[in-house]
N, C-alpha and C. Protein backbone atom coordinates (compact mmCIF):
# COMPACT_ATOMS: atom_id res chain seq x y z
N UNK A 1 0.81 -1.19 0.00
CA UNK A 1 0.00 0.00 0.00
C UNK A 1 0.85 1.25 0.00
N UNK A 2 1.90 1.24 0.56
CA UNK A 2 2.98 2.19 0.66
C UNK A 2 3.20 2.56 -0.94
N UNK A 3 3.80 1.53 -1.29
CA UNK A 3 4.76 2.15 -2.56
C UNK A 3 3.47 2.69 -3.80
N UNK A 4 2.35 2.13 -4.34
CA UNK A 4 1.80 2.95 -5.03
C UNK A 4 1.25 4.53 -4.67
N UNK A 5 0.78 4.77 -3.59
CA UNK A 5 0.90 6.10 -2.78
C UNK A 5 2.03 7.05 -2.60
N UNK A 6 2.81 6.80 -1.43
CA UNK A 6 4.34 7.55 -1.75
C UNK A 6 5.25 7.43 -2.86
N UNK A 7 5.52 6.69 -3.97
CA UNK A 7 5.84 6.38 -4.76
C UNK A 7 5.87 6.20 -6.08
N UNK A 8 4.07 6.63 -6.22
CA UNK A 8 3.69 6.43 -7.59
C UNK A 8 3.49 5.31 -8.33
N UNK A 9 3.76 4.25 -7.71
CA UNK A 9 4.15 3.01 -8.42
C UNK A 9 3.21 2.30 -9.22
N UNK A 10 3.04 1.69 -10.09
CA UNK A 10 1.69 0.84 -10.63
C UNK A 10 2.00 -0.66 -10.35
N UNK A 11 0.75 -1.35 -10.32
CA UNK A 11 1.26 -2.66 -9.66
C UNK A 11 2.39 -3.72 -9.80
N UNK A 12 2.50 -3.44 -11.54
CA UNK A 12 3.90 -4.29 -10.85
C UNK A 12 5.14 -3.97 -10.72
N UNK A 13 5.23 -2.75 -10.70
CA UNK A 13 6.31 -1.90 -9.84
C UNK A 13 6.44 -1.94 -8.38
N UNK A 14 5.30 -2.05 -7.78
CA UNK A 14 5.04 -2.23 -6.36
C UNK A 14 5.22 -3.48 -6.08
N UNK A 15 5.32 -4.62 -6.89
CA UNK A 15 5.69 -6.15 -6.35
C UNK A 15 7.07 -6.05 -6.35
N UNK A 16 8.30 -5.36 -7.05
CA UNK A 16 9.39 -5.62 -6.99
C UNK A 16 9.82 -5.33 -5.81
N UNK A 17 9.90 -4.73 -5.24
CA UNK A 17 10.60 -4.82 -3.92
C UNK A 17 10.44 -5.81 -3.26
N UNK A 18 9.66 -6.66 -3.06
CA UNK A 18 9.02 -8.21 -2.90
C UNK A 18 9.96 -8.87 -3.28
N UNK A 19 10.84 -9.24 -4.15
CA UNK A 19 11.69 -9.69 -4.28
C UNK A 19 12.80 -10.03 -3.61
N UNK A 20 12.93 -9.03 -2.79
CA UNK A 20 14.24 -9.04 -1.88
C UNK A 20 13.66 -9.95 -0.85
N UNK A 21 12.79 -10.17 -0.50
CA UNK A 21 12.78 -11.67 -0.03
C UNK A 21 13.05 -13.05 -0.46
N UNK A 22 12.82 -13.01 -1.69
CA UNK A 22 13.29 -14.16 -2.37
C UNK A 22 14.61 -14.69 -2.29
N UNK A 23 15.40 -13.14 -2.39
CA UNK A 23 16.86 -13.44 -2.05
C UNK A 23 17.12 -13.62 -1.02
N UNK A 24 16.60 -13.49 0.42
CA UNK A 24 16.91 -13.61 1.72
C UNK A 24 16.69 -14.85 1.74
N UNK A 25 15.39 -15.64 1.19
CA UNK A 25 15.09 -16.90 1.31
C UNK A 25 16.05 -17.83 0.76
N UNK A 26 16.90 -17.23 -0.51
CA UNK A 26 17.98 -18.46 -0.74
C UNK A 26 19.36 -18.14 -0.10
N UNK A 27 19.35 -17.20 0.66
CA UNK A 27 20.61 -17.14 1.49
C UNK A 27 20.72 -17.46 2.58
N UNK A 28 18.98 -17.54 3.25
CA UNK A 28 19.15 -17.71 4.88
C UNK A 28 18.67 -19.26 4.43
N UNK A 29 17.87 -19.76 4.13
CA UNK A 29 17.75 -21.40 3.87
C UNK A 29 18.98 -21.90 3.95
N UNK A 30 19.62 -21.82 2.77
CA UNK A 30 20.50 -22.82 3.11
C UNK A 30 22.20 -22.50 4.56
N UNK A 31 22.07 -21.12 4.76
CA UNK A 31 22.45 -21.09 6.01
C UNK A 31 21.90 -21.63 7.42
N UNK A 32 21.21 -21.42 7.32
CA UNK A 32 19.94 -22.05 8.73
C UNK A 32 19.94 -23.46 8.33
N UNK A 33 20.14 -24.35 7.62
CA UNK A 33 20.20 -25.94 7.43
C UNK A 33 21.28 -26.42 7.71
N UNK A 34 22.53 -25.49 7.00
CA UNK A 34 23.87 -25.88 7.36
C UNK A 34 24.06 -25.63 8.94
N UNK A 35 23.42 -24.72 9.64
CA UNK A 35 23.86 -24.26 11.26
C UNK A 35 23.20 -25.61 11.89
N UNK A 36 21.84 -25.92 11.37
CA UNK A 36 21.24 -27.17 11.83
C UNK A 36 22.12 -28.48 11.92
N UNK A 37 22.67 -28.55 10.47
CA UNK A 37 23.20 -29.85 10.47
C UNK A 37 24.78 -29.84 10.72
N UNK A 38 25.41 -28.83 10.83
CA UNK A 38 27.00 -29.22 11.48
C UNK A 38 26.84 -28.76 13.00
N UNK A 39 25.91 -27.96 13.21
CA UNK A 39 25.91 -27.18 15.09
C UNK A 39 25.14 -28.29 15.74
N UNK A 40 23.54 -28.29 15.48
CA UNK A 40 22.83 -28.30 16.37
C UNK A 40 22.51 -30.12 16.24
N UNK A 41 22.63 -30.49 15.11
CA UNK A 41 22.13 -31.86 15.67
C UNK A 41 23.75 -33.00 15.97
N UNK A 42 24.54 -32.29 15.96
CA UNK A 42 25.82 -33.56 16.43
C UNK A 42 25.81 -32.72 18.07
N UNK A 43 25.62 -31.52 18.55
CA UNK A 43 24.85 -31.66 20.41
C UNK A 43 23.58 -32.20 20.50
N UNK A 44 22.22 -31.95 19.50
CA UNK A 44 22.15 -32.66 20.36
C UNK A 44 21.65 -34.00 20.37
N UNK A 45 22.89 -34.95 19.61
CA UNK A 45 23.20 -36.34 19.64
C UNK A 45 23.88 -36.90 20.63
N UNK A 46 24.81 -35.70 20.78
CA UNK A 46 26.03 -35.91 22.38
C UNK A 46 25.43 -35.63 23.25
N UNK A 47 24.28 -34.69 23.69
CA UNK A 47 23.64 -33.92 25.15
C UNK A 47 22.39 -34.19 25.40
N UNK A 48 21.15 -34.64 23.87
CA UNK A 48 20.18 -34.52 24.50
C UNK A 48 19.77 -33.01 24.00
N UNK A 49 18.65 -32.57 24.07
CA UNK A 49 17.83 -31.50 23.46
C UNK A 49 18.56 -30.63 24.53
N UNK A 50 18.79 -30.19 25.53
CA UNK A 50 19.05 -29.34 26.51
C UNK A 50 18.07 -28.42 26.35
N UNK A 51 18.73 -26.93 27.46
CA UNK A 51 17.72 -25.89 27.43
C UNK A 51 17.13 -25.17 26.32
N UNK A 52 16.06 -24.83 26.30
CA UNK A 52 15.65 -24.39 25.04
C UNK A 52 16.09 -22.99 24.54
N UNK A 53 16.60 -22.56 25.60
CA UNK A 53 17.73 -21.05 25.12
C UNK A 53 18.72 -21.73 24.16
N UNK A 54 19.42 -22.60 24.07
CA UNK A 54 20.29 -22.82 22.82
C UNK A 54 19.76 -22.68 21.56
N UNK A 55 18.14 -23.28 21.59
CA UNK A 55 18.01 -23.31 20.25
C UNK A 55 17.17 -21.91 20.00
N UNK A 56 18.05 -20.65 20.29
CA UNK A 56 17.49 -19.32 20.61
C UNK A 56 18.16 -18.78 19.41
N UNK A 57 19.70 -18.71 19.62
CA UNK A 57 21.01 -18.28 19.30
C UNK A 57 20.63 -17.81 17.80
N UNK A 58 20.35 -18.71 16.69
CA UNK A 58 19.86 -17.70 14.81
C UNK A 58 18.37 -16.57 15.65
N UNK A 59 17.97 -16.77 16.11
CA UNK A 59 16.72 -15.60 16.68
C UNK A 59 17.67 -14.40 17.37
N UNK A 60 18.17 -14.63 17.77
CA UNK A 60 19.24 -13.42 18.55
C UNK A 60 20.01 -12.67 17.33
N UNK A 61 21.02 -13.93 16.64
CA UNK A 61 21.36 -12.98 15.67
C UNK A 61 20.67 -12.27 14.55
N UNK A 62 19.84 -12.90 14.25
CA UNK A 62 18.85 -12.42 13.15
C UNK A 62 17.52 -11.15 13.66
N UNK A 63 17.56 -11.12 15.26
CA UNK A 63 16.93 -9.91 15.60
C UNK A 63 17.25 -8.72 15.07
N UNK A 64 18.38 -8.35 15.29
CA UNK A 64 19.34 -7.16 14.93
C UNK A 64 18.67 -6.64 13.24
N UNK A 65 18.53 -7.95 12.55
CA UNK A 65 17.92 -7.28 11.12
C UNK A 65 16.18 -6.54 11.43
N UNK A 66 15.51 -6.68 12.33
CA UNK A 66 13.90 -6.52 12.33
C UNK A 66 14.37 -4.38 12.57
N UNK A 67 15.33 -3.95 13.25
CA UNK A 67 15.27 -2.25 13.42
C UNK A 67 15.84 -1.73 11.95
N UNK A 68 17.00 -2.73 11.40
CA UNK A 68 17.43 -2.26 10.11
C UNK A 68 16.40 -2.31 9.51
N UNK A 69 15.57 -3.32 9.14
CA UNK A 69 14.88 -3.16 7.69
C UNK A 69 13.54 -2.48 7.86
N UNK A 70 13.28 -1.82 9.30
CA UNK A 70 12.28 -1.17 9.38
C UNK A 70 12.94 0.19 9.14
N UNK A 71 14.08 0.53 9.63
CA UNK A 71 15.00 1.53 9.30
C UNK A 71 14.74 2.09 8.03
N UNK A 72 15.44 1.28 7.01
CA UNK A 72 15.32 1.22 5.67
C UNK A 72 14.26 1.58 5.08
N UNK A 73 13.17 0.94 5.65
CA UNK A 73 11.23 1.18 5.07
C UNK A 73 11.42 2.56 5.15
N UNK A 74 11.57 3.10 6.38
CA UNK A 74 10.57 4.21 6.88
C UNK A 74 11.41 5.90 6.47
N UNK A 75 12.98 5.04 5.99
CA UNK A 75 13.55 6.51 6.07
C UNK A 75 13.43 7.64 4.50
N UNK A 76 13.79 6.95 3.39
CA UNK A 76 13.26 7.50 2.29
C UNK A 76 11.63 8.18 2.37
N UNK A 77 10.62 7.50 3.29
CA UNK A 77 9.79 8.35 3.22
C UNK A 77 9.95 9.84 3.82
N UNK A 78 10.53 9.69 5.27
CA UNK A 78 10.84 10.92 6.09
C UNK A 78 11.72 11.57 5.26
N UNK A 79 12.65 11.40 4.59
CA UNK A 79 13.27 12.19 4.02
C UNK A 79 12.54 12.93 2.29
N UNK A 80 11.68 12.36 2.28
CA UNK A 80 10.93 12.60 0.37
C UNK A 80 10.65 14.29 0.88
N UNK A 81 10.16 14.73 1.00
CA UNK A 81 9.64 15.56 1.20
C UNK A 81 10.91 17.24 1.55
N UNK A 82 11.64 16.75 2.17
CA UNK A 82 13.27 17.67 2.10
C UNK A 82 14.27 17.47 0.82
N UNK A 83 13.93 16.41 0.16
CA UNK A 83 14.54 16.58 -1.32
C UNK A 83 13.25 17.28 -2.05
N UNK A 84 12.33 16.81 -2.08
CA UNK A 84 11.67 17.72 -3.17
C UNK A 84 11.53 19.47 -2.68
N UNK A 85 11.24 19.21 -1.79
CA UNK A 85 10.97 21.40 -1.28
C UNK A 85 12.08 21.64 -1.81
N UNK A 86 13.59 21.21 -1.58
CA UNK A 86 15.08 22.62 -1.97
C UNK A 86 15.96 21.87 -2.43
């Protein structure tokens, strides 16, 4: 709803940015399988499931992206409006 409004966009101008998930999806897939299968399942073959805070650790690091990419959304709009006036 954003991009045809602030943006002008027609619809399928407004799906491209959609895309950049696609690419997250083939970069974090097969990262998140590989962390699965060399980290998490040879512990826990040796330990047992343990506490469920271990299997926290990709949520922790991957938090840090949820302020960037809201970052990213929100700042070209705040700024549209000081490039076009001067």
């Amino acid at each position: 709803m954003v991009f045809p409004i602030m943006y002008g966009f027609n619809l399928g101008e407004s799906s491209l940015p959609f895309l950049s998930v696609v690419v997250a999806l083939f970069l974090c897939v097969p990262l998140y399988c590989s962390y699965y299968y060399y980290i998490v399942e040879p512990r826990v073959l040796r330990n047992g499931f343990g506490p469920p805070e271990e299997r926290l650790i990709p949520g922790l690091v991957t938090s840090l992206f949820i302020p960037a990419g809201l970052f990213l959304f929100g700042e070209p709009q705040h700024s549209l409006p000081c490039r076009t006036a001067g």
